[in-house]
C-alpha atoms as a PDB file:
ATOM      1  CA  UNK A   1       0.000   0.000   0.000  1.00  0.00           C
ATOM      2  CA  UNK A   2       0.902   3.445  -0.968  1.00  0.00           C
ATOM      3  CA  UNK A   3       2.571   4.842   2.818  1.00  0.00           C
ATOM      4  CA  UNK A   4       0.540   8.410   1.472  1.00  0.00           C
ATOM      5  CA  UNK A   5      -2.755   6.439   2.403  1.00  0.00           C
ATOM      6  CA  UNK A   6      -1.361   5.956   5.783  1.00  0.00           C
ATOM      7  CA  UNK A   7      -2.792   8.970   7.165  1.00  0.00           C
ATOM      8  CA  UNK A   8      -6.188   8.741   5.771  1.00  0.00           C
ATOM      9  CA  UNK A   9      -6.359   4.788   6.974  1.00  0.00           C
ATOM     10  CA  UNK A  10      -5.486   6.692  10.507  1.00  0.00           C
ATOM     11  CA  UNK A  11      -8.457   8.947  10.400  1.00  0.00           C
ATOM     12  CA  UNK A  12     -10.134   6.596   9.376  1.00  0.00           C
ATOM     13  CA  UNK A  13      -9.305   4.170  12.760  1.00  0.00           C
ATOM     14  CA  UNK A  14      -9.452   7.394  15.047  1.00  0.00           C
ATOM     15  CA  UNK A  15     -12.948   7.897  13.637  1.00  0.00           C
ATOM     16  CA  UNK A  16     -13.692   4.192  14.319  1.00  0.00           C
ATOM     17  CA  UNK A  17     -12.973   4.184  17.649  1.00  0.00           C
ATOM     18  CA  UNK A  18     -14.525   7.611  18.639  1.00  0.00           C
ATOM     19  CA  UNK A  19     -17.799   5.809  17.336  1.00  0.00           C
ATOM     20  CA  UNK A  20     -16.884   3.070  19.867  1.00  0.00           C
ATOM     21  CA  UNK A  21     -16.444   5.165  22.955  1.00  0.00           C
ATOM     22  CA  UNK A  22     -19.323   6.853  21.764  1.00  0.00           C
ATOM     23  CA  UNK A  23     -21.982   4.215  21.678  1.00  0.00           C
ATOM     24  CA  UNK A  24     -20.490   2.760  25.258  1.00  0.00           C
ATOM     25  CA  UNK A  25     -21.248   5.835  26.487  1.00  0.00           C
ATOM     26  CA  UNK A  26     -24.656   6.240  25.161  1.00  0.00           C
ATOM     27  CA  UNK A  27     -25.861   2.615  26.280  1.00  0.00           C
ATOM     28  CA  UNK A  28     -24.310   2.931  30.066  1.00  0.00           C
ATOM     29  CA  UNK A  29     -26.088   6.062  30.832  1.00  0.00           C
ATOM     30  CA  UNK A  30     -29.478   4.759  28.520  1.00  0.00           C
ATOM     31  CA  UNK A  31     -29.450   1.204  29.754  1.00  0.00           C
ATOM     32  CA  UNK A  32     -30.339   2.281  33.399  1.00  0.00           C
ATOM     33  CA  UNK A  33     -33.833   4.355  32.195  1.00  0.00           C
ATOM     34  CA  UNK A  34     -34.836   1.594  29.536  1.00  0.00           C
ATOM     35  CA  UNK A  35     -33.703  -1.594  31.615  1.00  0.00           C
ATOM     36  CA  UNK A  36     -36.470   0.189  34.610  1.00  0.00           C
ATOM     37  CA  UNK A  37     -40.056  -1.829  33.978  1.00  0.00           C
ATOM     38  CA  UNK A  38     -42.542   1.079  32.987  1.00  0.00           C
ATOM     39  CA  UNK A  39     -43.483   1.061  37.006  1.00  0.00           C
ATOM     40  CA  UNK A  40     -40.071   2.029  37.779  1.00  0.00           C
ATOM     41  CA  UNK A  41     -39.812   4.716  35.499  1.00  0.00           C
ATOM     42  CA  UNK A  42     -43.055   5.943  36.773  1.00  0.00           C
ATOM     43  CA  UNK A  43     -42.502   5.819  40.417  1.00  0.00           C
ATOM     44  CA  UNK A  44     -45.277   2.978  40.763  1.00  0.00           C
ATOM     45  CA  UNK A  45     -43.244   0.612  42.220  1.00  0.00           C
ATOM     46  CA  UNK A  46     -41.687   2.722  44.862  1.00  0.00           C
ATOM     47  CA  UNK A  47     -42.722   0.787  48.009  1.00  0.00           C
ATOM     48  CA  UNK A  48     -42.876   3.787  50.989  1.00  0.00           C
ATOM     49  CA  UNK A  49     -44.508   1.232  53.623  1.00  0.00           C
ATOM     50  CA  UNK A  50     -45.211  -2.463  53.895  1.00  0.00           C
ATOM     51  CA  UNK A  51     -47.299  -3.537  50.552  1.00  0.00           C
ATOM     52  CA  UNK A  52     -50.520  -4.384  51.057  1.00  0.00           C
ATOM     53  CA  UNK A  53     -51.046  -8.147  52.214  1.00  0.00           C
ATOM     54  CA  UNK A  54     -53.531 -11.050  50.280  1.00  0.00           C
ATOM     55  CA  UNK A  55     -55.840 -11.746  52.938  1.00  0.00           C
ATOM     56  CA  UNK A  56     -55.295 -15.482  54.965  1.00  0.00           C
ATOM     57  CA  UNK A  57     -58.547 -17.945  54.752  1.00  0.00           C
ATOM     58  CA  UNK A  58     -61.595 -17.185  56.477  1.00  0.00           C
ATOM     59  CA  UNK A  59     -60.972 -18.646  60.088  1.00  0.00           C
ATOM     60  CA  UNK A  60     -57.204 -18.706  59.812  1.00  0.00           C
ATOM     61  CA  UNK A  61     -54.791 -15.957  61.077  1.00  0.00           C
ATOM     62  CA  UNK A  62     -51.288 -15.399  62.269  1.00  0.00           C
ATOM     63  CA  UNK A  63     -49.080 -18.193  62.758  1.00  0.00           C
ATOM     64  CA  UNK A  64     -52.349 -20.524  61.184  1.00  0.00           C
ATOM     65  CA  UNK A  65     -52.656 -18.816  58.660  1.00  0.00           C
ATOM     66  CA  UNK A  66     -53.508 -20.755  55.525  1.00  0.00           C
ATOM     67  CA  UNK A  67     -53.053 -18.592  52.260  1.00  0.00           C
ATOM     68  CA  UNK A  68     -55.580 -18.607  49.979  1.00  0.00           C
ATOM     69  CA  UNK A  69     -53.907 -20.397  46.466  1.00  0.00           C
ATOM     70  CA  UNK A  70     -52.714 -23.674  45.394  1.00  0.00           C
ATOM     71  CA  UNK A  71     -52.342 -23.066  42.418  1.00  0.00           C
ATOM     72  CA  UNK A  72     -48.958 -24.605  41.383  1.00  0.00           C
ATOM     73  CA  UNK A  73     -47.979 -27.856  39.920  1.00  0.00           C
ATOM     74  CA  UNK A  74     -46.919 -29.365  43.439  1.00  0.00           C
ATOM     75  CA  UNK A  75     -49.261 -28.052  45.102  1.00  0.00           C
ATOM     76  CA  UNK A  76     -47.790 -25.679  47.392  1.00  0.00           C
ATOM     77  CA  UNK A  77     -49.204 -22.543  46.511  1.00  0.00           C
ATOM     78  CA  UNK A  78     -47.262 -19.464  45.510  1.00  0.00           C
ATOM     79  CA  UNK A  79     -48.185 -17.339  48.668  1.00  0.00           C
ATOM     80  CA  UNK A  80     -46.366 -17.257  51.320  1.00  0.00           C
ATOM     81  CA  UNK A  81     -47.161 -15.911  54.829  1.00  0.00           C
ATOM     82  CA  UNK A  82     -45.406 -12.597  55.949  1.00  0.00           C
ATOM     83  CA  UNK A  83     -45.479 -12.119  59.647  1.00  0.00           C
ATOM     84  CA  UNK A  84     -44.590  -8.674  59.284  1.00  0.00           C
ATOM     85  CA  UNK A  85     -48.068  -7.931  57.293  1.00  0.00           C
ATOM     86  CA  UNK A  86     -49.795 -10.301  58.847  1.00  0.00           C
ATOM     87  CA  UNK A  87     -50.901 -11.173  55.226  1.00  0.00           C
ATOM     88  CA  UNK A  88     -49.543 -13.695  52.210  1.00  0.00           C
ATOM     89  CA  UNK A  89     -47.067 -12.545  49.448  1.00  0.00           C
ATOM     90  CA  UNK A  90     -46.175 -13.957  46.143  1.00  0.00           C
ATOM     91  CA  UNK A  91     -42.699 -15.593  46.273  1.00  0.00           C
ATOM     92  CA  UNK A  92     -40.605 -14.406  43.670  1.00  0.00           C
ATOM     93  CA  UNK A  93     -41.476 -14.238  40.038  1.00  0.00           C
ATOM     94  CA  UNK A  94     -45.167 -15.432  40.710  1.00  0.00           C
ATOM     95  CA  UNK A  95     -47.906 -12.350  41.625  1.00  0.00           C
ATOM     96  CA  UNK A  96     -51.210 -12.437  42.674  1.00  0.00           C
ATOM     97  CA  UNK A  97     -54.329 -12.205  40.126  1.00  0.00           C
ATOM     98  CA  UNK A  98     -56.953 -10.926  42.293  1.00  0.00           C
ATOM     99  CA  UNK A  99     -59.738 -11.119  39.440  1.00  0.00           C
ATOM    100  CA  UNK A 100     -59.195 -15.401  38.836  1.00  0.00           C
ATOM    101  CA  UNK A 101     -58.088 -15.742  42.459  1.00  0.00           C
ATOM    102  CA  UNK A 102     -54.823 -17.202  42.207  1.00  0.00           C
ATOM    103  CA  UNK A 103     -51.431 -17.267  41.007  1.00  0.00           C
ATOM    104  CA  UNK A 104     -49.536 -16.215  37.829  1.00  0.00           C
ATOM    105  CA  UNK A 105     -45.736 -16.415  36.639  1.00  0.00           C
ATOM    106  CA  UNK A 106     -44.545 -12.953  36.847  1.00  0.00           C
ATOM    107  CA  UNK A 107     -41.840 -12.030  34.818  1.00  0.00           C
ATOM    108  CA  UNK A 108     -39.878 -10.612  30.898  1.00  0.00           C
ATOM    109  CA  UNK A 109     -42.077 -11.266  27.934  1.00  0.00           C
ATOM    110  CA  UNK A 110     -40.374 -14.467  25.835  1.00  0.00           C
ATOM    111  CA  UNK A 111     -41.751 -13.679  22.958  1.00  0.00           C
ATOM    112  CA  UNK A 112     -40.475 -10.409  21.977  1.00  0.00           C
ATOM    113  CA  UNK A 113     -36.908 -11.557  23.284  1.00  0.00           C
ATOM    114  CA  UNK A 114     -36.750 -14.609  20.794  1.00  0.00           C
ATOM    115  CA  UNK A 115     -38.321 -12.523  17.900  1.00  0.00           C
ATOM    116  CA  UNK A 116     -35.726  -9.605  18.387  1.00  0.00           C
ATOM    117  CA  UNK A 117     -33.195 -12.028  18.460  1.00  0.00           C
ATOM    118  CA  UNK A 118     -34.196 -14.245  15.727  1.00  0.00           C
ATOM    119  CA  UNK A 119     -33.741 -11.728  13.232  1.00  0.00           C
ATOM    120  CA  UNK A 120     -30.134 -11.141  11.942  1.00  0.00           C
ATOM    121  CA  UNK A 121     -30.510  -7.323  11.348  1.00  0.00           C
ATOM    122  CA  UNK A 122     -30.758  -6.933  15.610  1.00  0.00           C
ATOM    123  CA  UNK A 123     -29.987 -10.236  16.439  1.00  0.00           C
ATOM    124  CA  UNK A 124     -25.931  -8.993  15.778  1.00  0.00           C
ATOM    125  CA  UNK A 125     -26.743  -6.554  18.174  1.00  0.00           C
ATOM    126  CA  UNK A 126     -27.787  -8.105  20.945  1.00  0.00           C
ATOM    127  CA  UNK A 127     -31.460  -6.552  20.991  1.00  0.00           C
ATOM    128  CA  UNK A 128     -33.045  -9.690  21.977  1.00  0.00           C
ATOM    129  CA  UNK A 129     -31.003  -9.347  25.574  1.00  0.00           C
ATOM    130  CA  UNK A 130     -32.136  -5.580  25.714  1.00  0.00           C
ATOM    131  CA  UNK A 131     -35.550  -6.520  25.441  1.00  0.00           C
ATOM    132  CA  UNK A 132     -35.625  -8.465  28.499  1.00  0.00           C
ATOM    133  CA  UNK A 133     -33.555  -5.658  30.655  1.00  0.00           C
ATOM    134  CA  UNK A 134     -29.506  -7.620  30.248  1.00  0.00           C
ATOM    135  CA  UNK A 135     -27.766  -4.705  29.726  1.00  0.00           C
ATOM    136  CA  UNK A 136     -24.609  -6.616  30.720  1.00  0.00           C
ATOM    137  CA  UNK A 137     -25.125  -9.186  27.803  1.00  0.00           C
ATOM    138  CA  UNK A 138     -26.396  -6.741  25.544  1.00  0.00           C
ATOM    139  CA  UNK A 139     -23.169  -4.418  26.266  1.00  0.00           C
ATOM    140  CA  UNK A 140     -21.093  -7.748  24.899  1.00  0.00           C
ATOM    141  CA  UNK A 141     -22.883  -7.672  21.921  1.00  0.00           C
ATOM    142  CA  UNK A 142     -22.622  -3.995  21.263  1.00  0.00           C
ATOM    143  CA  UNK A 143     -18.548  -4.534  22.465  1.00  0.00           C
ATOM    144  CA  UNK A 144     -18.106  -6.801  19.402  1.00  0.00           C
ATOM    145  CA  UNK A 145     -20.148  -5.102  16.993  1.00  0.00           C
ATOM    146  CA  UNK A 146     -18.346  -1.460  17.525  1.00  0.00           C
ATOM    147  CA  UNK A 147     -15.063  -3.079  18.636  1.00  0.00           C
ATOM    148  CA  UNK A 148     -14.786  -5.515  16.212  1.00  0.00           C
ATOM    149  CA  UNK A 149     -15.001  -2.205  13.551  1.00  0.00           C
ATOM    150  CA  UNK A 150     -12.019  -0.996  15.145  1.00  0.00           C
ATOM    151  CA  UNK A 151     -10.045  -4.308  15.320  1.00  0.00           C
ATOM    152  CA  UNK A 152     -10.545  -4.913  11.581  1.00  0.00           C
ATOM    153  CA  UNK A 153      -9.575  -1.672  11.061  1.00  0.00           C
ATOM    154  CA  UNK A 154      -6.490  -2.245  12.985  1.00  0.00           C
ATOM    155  CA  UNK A 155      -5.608  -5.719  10.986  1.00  0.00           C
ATOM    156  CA  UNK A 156      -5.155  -2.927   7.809  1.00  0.00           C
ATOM    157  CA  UNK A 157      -3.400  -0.498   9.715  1.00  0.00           C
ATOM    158  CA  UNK A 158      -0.400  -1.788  11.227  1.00  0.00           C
ATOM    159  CA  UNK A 159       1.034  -3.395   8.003  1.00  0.00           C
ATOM    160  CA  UNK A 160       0.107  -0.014   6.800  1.00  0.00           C
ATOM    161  CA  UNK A 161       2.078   2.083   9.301  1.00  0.00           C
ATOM    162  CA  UNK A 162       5.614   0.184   8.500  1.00  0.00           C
ATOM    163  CA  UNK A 163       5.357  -0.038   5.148  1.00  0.00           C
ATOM    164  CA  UNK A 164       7.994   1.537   2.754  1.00  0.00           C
ATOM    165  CA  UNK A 165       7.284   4.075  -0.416  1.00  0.00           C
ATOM    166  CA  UNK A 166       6.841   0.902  -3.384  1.00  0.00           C
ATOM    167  CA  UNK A 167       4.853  -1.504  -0.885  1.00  0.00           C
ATOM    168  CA  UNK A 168       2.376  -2.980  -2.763  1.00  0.00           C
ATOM    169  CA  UNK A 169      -0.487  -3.453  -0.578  1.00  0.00           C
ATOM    170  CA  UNK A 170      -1.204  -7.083  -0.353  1.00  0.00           C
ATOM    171  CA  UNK A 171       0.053  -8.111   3.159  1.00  0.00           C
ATOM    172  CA  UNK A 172      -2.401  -4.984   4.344  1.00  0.00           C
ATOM    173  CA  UNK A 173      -5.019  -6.470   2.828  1.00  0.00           C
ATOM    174  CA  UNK A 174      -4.437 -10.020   3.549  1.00  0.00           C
ATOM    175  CA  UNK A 175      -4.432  -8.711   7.321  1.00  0.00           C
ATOM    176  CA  UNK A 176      -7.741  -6.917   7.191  1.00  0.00           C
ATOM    177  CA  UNK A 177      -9.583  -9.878   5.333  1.00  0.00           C
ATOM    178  CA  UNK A 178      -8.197 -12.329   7.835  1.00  0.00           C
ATOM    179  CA  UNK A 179      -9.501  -9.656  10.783  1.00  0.00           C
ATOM    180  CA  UNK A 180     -13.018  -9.038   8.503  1.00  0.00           C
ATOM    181  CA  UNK A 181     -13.020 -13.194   8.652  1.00  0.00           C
ATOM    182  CA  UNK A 182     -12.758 -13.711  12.412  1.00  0.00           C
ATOM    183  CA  UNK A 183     -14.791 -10.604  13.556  1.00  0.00           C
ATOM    184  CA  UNK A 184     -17.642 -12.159  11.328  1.00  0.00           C
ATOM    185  CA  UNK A 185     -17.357 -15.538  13.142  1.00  0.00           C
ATOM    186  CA  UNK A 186     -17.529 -14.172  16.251  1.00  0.00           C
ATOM    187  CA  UNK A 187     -20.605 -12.083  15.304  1.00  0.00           C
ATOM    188  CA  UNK A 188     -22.439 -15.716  13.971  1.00  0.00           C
ATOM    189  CA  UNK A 189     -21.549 -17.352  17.254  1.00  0.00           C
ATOM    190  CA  UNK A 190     -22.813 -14.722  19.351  1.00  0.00           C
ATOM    191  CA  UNK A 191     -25.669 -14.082  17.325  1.00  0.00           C
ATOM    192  CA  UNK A 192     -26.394 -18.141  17.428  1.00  0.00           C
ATOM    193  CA  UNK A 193     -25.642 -18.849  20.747  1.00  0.00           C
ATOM    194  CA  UNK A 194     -27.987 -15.869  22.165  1.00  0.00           C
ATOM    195  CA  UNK A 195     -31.080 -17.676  19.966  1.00  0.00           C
ATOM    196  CA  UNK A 196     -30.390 -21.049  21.525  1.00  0.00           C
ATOM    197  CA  UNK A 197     -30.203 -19.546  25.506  1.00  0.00           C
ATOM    198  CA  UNK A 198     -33.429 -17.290  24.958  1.00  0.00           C
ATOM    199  CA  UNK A 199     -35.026 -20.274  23.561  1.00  0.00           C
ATOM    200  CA  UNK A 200     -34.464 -22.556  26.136  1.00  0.00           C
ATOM    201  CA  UNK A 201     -34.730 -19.792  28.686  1.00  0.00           C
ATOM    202  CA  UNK A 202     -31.573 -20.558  30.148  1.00  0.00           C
ATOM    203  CA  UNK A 203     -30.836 -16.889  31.135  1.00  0.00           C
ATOM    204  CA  UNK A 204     -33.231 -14.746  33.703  1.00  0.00           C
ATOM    205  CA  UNK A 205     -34.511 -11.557  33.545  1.00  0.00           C
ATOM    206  CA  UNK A 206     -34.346  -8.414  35.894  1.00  0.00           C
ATOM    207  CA  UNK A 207     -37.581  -8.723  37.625  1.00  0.00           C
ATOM    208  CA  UNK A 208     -38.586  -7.814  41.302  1.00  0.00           C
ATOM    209  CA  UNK A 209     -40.092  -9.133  44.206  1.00  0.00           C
ATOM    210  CA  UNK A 210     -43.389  -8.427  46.322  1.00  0.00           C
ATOM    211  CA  UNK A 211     -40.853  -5.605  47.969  1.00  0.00           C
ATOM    212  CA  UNK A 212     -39.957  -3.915  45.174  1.00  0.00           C
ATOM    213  CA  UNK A 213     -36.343  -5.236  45.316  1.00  0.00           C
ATOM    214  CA  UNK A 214     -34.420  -6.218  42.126  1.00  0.00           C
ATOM    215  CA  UNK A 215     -34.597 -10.226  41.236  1.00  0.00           C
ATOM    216  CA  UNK A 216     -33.613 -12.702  38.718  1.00  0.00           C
ATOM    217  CA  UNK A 217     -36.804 -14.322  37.127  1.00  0.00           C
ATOM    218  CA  UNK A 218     -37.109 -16.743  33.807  1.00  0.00           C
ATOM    219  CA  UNK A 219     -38.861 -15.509  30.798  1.00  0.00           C
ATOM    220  CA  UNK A 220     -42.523 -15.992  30.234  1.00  0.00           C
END
Protein backbone atom coordinates (compact mmCIF):
# COMPACT_ATOMS: atom_id res chain seq x y z
CA UNK A 1 0.00 0.00 0.00
CA UNK A 2 0.90 3.45 -0.97
CA UNK A 3 2.57 4.84 2.82
CA UNK A 4 0.54 8.41 1.47
CA UNK A 5 -2.75 6.44 2.40
CA UNK A 6 -1.36 5.96 5.78
CA UNK A 7 -2.79 8.97 7.17
CA UNK A 8 -6.19 8.74 5.77
CA UNK A 9 -6.36 4.79 6.97
CA UNK A 10 -5.49 6.69 10.51
CA UNK A 11 -8.46 8.95 10.40
CA UNK A 12 -10.13 6.60 9.38
CA UNK A 13 -9.31 4.17 12.76
CA UNK A 14 -9.45 7.39 15.05
CA UNK A 15 -12.95 7.90 13.64
CA UNK A 16 -13.69 4.19 14.32
CA UNK A 17 -12.97 4.18 17.65
CA UNK A 18 -14.52 7.61 18.64
CA UNK A 19 -17.80 5.81 17.34
CA UNK A 20 -16.88 3.07 19.87
CA UNK A 21 -16.44 5.16 22.95
CA UNK A 22 -19.32 6.85 21.76
CA UNK A 23 -21.98 4.21 21.68
CA UNK A 24 -20.49 2.76 25.26
CA UNK A 25 -21.25 5.83 26.49
CA UNK A 26 -24.66 6.24 25.16
CA UNK A 27 -25.86 2.61 26.28
CA UNK A 28 -24.31 2.93 30.07
CA UNK A 29 -26.09 6.06 30.83
CA UNK A 30 -29.48 4.76 28.52
CA UNK A 31 -29.45 1.20 29.75
CA UNK A 32 -30.34 2.28 33.40
CA UNK A 33 -33.83 4.35 32.19
CA UNK A 34 -34.84 1.59 29.54
CA UNK A 35 -33.70 -1.59 31.62
CA UNK A 36 -36.47 0.19 34.61
CA UNK A 37 -40.06 -1.83 33.98
CA UNK A 38 -42.54 1.08 32.99
CA UNK A 39 -43.48 1.06 37.01
CA UNK A 40 -40.07 2.03 37.78
CA UNK A 41 -39.81 4.72 35.50
CA UNK A 42 -43.05 5.94 36.77
CA UNK A 43 -42.50 5.82 40.42
CA UNK A 44 -45.28 2.98 40.76
CA UNK A 45 -43.24 0.61 42.22
CA UNK A 46 -41.69 2.72 44.86
CA UNK A 47 -42.72 0.79 48.01
CA UNK A 48 -42.88 3.79 50.99
CA UNK A 49 -44.51 1.23 53.62
CA UNK A 50 -45.21 -2.46 53.90
CA UNK A 51 -47.30 -3.54 50.55
CA UNK A 52 -50.52 -4.38 51.06
CA UNK A 53 -51.05 -8.15 52.21
CA UNK A 54 -53.53 -11.05 50.28
CA UNK A 55 -55.84 -11.75 52.94
CA UNK A 56 -55.29 -15.48 54.96
CA UNK A 57 -58.55 -17.94 54.75
CA UNK A 58 -61.59 -17.19 56.48
CA UNK A 59 -60.97 -18.65 60.09
CA UNK A 60 -57.20 -18.71 59.81
CA UNK A 61 -54.79 -15.96 61.08
CA UNK A 62 -51.29 -15.40 62.27
CA UNK A 63 -49.08 -18.19 62.76
CA UNK A 64 -52.35 -20.52 61.18
CA UNK A 65 -52.66 -18.82 58.66
CA UNK A 66 -53.51 -20.75 55.52
CA UNK A 67 -53.05 -18.59 52.26
CA UNK A 68 -55.58 -18.61 49.98
CA UNK A 69 -53.91 -20.40 46.47
CA UNK A 70 -52.71 -23.67 45.39
CA UNK A 71 -52.34 -23.07 42.42
CA UNK A 72 -48.96 -24.61 41.38
CA UNK A 73 -47.98 -27.86 39.92
CA UNK A 74 -46.92 -29.36 43.44
CA UNK A 75 -49.26 -28.05 45.10
CA UNK A 76 -47.79 -25.68 47.39
CA UNK A 77 -49.20 -22.54 46.51
CA UNK A 78 -47.26 -19.46 45.51
CA UNK A 79 -48.18 -17.34 48.67
CA UNK A 80 -46.37 -17.26 51.32
CA UNK A 81 -47.16 -15.91 54.83
CA UNK A 82 -45.41 -12.60 55.95
CA UNK A 83 -45.48 -12.12 59.65
CA UNK A 84 -44.59 -8.67 59.28
CA UNK A 85 -48.07 -7.93 57.29
CA UNK A 86 -49.79 -10.30 58.85
CA UNK A 87 -50.90 -11.17 55.23
CA UNK A 88 -49.54 -13.70 52.21
CA UNK A 89 -47.07 -12.55 49.45
CA UNK A 90 -46.18 -13.96 46.14
CA UNK A 91 -42.70 -15.59 46.27
CA UNK A 92 -40.61 -14.41 43.67
CA UNK A 93 -41.48 -14.24 40.04
CA UNK A 94 -45.17 -15.43 40.71
CA UNK A 95 -47.91 -12.35 41.62
CA UNK A 96 -51.21 -12.44 42.67
CA UNK A 97 -54.33 -12.21 40.13
CA UNK A 98 -56.95 -10.93 42.29
CA UNK A 99 -59.74 -11.12 39.44
CA UNK A 100 -59.19 -15.40 38.84
CA UNK A 101 -58.09 -15.74 42.46
CA UNK A 102 -54.82 -17.20 42.21
CA UNK A 103 -51.43 -17.27 41.01
CA UNK A 104 -49.54 -16.22 37.83
CA UNK A 105 -45.74 -16.41 36.64
CA UNK A 106 -44.54 -12.95 36.85
CA UNK A 107 -41.84 -12.03 34.82
CA UNK A 108 -39.88 -10.61 30.90
CA UNK A 109 -42.08 -11.27 27.93
CA UNK A 110 -40.37 -14.47 25.83
CA UNK A 111 -41.75 -13.68 22.96
CA UNK A 112 -40.48 -10.41 21.98
CA UNK A 113 -36.91 -11.56 23.28
CA UNK A 114 -36.75 -14.61 20.79
CA UNK A 115 -38.32 -12.52 17.90
CA UNK A 116 -35.73 -9.61 18.39
CA UNK A 117 -33.19 -12.03 18.46
CA UNK A 118 -34.20 -14.24 15.73
CA UNK A 119 -33.74 -11.73 13.23
CA UNK A 120 -30.13 -11.14 11.94
CA UNK A 121 -30.51 -7.32 11.35
CA UNK A 122 -30.76 -6.93 15.61
CA UNK A 123 -29.99 -10.24 16.44
CA UNK A 124 -25.93 -8.99 15.78
CA UNK A 125 -26.74 -6.55 18.17
CA UNK A 126 -27.79 -8.11 20.94
CA UNK A 127 -31.46 -6.55 20.99
CA UNK A 128 -33.04 -9.69 21.98
CA UNK A 129 -31.00 -9.35 25.57
CA UNK A 130 -32.14 -5.58 25.71
CA UNK A 131 -35.55 -6.52 25.44
CA UNK A 132 -35.62 -8.47 28.50
CA UNK A 133 -33.56 -5.66 30.66
CA UNK A 134 -29.51 -7.62 30.25
CA UNK A 135 -27.77 -4.71 29.73
CA UNK A 136 -24.61 -6.62 30.72
CA UNK A 137 -25.13 -9.19 27.80
CA UNK A 138 -26.40 -6.74 25.54
CA UNK A 139 -23.17 -4.42 26.27
CA UNK A 140 -21.09 -7.75 24.90
CA UNK A 141 -22.88 -7.67 21.92
CA UNK A 142 -22.62 -3.99 21.26
CA UNK A 143 -18.55 -4.53 22.47
CA UNK A 144 -18.11 -6.80 19.40
CA UNK A 145 -20.15 -5.10 16.99
CA UNK A 146 -18.35 -1.46 17.53
CA UNK A 147 -15.06 -3.08 18.64
CA UNK A 148 -14.79 -5.51 16.21
CA UNK A 149 -15.00 -2.21 13.55
CA UNK A 150 -12.02 -1.00 15.15
CA UNK A 151 -10.04 -4.31 15.32
CA UNK A 152 -10.54 -4.91 11.58
CA UNK A 153 -9.58 -1.67 11.06
CA UNK A 154 -6.49 -2.24 12.98
CA UNK A 155 -5.61 -5.72 10.99
CA UNK A 156 -5.15 -2.93 7.81
CA UNK A 157 -3.40 -0.50 9.72
CA UNK A 158 -0.40 -1.79 11.23
CA UNK A 159 1.03 -3.40 8.00
CA UNK A 160 0.11 -0.01 6.80
CA UNK A 161 2.08 2.08 9.30
CA UNK A 162 5.61 0.18 8.50
CA UNK A 163 5.36 -0.04 5.15
CA UNK A 164 7.99 1.54 2.75
CA UNK A 165 7.28 4.08 -0.42
CA UNK A 166 6.84 0.90 -3.38
CA UNK A 167 4.85 -1.50 -0.88
CA UNK A 168 2.38 -2.98 -2.76
CA UNK A 169 -0.49 -3.45 -0.58
CA UNK A 170 -1.20 -7.08 -0.35
CA UNK A 171 0.05 -8.11 3.16
CA UNK A 172 -2.40 -4.98 4.34
CA UNK A 173 -5.02 -6.47 2.83
CA UNK A 174 -4.44 -10.02 3.55
CA UNK A 175 -4.43 -8.71 7.32
CA UNK A 176 -7.74 -6.92 7.19
CA UNK A 177 -9.58 -9.88 5.33
CA UNK A 178 -8.20 -12.33 7.83
CA UNK A 179 -9.50 -9.66 10.78
CA UNK A 180 -13.02 -9.04 8.50
CA UNK A 181 -13.02 -13.19 8.65
CA UNK A 182 -12.76 -13.71 12.41
CA UNK A 183 -14.79 -10.60 13.56
CA UNK A 184 -17.64 -12.16 11.33
CA UNK A 185 -17.36 -15.54 13.14
CA UNK A 186 -17.53 -14.17 16.25
CA UNK A 187 -20.60 -12.08 15.30
CA UNK A 188 -22.44 -15.72 13.97
CA UNK A 189 -21.55 -17.35 17.25
CA UNK A 190 -22.81 -14.72 19.35
CA UNK A 191 -25.67 -14.08 17.33
CA UNK A 192 -26.39 -18.14 17.43
CA UNK A 193 -25.64 -18.85 20.75
CA UNK A 194 -27.99 -15.87 22.17
CA UNK A 195 -31.08 -17.68 19.97
CA UNK A 196 -30.39 -21.05 21.53
CA UNK A 197 -30.20 -19.55 25.51
CA UNK A 198 -33.43 -17.29 24.96
CA UNK A 199 -35.03 -20.27 23.56
CA UNK A 200 -34.46 -22.56 26.14
CA UNK A 201 -34.73 -19.79 28.69
CA UNK A 202 -31.57 -20.56 30.15
CA UNK A 203 -30.84 -16.89 31.14
CA UNK A 204 -33.23 -14.75 33.70
CA UNK A 205 -34.51 -11.56 33.54
CA UNK A 206 -34.35 -8.41 35.89
CA UNK A 207 -37.58 -8.72 37.63
CA UNK A 208 -38.59 -7.81 41.30
CA UNK A 209 -40.09 -9.13 44.21
CA UNK A 210 -43.39 -8.43 46.32
CA UNK A 211 -40.85 -5.60 47.97
CA UNK A 212 -39.96 -3.92 45.17
CA UNK A 213 -36.34 -5.24 45.32
CA UNK A 214 -34.42 -6.22 42.13
CA UNK A 215 -34.60 -10.23 41.24
CA UNK A 216 -33.61 -12.70 38.72
CA UNK A 217 -36.80 -14.32 37.13
CA UNK A 218 -37.11 -16.74 33.81
CA UNK A 219 -38.86 -15.51 30.80
CA UNK A 220 -42.52 -15.99 30.23
Amino acid sequence: MNCQANKQMKNILFIMLLGVISQLLFWSFLAPVVGATPQNIRGLNKITGLPEPIPCNPGTNGTSCVCPDKTRSDFTGCLKYQESTNGCHPINCWKWNKIKGQCEEAGRPFVPAIILQGIPLTGVFGSGFGNMGRWDIFGTYMTVVFGGCGFVCLCGCIPAMVCKDGDDNSVSEAASKCGSFCWGIALLVLWIWGIVVIANKDVEAPWTDYMGNPILCPLI
